[in-house]
Structure formats: structure tokens, C-alpha cells
C-alpha atoms as a PDB file:
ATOM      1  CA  UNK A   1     -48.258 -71.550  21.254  1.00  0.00           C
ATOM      2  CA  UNK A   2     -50.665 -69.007  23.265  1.00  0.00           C
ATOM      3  CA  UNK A   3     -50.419 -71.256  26.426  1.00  0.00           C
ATOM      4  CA  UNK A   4     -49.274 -74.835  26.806  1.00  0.00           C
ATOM      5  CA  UNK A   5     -51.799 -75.251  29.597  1.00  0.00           C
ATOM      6  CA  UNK A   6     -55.702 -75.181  28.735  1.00  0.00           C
ATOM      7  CA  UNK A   7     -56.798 -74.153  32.085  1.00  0.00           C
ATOM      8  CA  UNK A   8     -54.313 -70.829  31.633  1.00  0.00           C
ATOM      9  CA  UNK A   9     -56.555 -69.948  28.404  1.00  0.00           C
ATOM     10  CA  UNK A  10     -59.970 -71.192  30.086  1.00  0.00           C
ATOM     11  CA  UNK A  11     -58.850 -68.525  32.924  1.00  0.00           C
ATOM     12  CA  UNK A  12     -57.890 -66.216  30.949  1.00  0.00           C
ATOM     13  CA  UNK A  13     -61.777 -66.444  28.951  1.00  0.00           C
ATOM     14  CA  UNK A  14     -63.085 -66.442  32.621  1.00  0.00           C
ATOM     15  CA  UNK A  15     -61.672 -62.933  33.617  1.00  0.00           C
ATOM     16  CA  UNK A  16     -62.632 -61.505  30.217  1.00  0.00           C
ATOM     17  CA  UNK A  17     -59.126 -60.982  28.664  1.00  0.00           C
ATOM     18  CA  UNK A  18     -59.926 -63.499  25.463  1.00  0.00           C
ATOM     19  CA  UNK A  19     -63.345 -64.584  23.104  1.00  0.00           C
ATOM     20  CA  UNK A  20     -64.558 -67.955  23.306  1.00  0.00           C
ATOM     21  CA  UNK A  21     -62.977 -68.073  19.099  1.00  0.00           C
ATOM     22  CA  UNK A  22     -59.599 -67.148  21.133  1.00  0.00           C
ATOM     23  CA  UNK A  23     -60.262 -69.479  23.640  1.00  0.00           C
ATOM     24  CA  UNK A  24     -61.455 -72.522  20.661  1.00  0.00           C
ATOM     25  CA  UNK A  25     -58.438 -71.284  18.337  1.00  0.00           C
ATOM     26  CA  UNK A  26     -56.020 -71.935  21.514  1.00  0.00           C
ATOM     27  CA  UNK A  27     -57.633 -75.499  22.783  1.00  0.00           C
ATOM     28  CA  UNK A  28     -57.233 -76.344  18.546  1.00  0.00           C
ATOM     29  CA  UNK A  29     -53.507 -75.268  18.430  1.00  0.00           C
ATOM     30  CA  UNK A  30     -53.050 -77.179  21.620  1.00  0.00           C
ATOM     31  CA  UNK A  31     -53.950 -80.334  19.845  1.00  0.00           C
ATOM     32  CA  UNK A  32     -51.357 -79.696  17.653  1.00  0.00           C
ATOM     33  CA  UNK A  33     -48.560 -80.956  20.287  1.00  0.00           C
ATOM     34  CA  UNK A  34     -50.299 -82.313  23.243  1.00  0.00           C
ATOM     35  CA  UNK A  35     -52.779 -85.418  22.881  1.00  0.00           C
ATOM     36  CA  UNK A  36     -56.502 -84.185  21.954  1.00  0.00           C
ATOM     37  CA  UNK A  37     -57.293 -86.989  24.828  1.00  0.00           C
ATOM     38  CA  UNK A  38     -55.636 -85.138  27.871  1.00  0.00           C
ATOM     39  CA  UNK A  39     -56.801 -81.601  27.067  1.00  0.00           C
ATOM     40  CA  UNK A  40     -60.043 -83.054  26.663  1.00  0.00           C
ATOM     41  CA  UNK A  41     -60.239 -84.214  30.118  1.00  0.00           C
ATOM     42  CA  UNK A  42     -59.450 -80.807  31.953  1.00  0.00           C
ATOM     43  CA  UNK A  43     -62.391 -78.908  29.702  1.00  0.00           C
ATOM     44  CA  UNK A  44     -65.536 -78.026  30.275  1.00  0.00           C
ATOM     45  CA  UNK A  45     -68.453 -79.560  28.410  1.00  0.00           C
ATOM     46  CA  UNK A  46     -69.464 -76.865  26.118  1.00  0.00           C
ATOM     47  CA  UNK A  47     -66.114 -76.211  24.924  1.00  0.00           C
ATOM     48  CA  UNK A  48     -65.751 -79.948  24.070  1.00  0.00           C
ATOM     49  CA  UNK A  49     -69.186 -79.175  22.536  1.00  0.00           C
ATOM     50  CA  UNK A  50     -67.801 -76.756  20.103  1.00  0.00           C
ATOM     51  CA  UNK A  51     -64.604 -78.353  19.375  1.00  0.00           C
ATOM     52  CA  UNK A  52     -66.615 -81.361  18.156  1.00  0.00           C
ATOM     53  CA  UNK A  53     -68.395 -79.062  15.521  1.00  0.00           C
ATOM     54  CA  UNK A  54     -65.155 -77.271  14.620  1.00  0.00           C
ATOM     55  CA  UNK A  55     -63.281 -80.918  14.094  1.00  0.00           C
ATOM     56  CA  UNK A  56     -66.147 -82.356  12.418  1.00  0.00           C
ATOM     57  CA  UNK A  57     -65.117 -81.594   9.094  1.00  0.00           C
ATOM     58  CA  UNK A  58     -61.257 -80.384   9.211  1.00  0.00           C
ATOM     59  CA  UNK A  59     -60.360 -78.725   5.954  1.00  0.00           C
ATOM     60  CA  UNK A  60     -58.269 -80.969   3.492  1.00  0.00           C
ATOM     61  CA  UNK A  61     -55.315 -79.253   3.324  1.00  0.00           C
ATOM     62  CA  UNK A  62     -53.037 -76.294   5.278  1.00  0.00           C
ATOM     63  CA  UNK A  63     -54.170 -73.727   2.593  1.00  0.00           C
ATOM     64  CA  UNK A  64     -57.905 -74.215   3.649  1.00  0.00           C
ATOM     65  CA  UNK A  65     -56.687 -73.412   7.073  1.00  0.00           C
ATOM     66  CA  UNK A  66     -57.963 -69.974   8.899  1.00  0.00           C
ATOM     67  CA  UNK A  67     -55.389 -67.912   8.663  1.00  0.00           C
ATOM     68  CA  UNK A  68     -54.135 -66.241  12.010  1.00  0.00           C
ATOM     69  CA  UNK A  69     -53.656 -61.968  13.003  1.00  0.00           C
ATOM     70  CA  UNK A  70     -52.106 -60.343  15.326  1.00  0.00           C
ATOM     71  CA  UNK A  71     -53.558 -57.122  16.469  1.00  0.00           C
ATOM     72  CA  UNK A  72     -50.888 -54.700  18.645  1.00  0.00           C
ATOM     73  CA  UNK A  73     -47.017 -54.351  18.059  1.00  0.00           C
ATOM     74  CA  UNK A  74     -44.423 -56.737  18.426  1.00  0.00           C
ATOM     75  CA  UNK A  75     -41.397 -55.995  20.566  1.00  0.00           C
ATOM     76  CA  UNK A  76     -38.375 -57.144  18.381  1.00  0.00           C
ATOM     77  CA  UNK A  77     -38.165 -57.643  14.648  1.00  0.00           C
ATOM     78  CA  UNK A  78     -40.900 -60.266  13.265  1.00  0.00           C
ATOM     79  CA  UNK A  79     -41.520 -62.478  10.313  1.00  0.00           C
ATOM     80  CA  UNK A  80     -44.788 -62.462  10.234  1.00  0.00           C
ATOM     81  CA  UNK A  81     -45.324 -64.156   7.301  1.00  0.00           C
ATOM     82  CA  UNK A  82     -43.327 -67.021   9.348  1.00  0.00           C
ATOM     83  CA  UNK A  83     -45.624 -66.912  12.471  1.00  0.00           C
ATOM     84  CA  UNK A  84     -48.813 -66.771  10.265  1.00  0.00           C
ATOM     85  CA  UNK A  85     -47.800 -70.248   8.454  1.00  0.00           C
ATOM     86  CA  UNK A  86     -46.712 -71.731  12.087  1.00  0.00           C
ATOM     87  CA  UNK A  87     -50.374 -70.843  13.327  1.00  0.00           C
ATOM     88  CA  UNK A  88     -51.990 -71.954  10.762  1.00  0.00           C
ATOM     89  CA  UNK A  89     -49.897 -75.365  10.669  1.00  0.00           C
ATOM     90  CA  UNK A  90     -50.561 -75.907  14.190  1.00  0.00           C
ATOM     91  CA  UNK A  91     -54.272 -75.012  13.606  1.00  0.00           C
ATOM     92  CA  UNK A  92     -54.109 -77.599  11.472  1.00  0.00           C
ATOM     93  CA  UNK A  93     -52.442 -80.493  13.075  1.00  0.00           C
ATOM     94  CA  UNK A  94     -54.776 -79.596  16.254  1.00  0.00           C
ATOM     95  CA  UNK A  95     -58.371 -79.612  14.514  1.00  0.00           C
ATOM     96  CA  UNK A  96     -57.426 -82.714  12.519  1.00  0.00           C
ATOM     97  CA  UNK A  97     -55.975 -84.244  15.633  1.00  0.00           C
ATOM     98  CA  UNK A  98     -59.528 -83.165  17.586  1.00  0.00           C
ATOM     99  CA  UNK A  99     -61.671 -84.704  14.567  1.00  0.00           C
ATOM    100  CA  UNK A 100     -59.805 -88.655  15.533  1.00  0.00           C
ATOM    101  CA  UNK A 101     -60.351 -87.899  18.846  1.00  0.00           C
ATOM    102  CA  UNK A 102     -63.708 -87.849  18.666  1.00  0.00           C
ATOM    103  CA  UNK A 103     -63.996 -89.971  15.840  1.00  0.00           C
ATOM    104  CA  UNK A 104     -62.343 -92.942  18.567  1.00  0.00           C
ATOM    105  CA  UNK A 105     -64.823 -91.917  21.004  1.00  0.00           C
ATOM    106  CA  UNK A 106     -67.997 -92.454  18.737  1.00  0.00           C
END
């Protein structure tokens, strides 16, 4: 995972270092192991904003999934056909764990 703290990414969008679609693909991922319910509390309203429209219709199945890049070089030997399919997974699990979210709250 990029960060297993939301505020760390939010910061990190703050100063400039990541995109708000960094910052949205990180908060998603984060679903993936952390309930949608307690990141939700610690974010600010536009981001829930645009997590609702991401989650509103989660694709049906891991192969509709975005897939995931990595832009620079790693530092030991990678699989990277191994970290794609873990991104995408936890993409995934996240957006369809944001769309009962706030499904429960509606």
C-alpha cells in the first residue's frame, strides 16, 4: 500500500508531490484493508465527494479493474506483473468496499 495513513497521502497532495487521481487511487486502495467508515471520517469533503462517484458503479469483476504503473526504477529485482495484479486487487476490494459504505449511509 502507498501509505496506511490517509492524512500521509492528503499531505503529500497538499505539498504538491501527488495528483488528486494519486491521491483518489490511494484513499480506494486504503479501503481495501482498513474500514471505508474510519478513513472516511479523517477526509475532507470533496474527496468523499469524488470517492462517491468513483464507488458508484464499481466494475463487476478484477479484470474491469484500472490497471496500475509505475513510472521510475525499482531498487531490487521486481515482479511486476505480481505488483500490478496486487494493485489492482486492492483497487478492487477498496472501491467496492467505498460503494457499501455509502450505500449504508443513503
Amino acid at each position: 500500500m502507498d501509505s496506511a495513513d490517509p492524512t500521509t497521502s492528503l499531505r503529500l497532495y497538499e505539498r504538491g508531490h501527488i495528483t488528486a487521481s494519486e491521491l483518489l487511487g490511494r484513499v480506494v486502495r486504503l479501503a481495501a484493508d482498513r474500514p471505508a467508515a474510519e478513513t472516511a471520517a479523517t477526509l475532507p469533503e470533496w474527496l468523499l465527494d469524488r470517492l462517491r462517484e468513483v464507488s458508484a458503479a464499481p466494475p463487476p469483476s478484477l479484470d474491469r479493474a484500472p490497471r496500475s504503473f509505475h513510472i521510475g526504477s525499482w531498487v531490487a529485482p521486481h515482479d511486476h506483473e505480481a505488483w500490478e495484479h496486487r494493485e489492482r486487487r486492492l483497487w478492487f476490494e477498496g472501491v467496492w468496499n467505498w460503494h457499501r459504505h455509502f450505500k449504508a449511509q443513503a
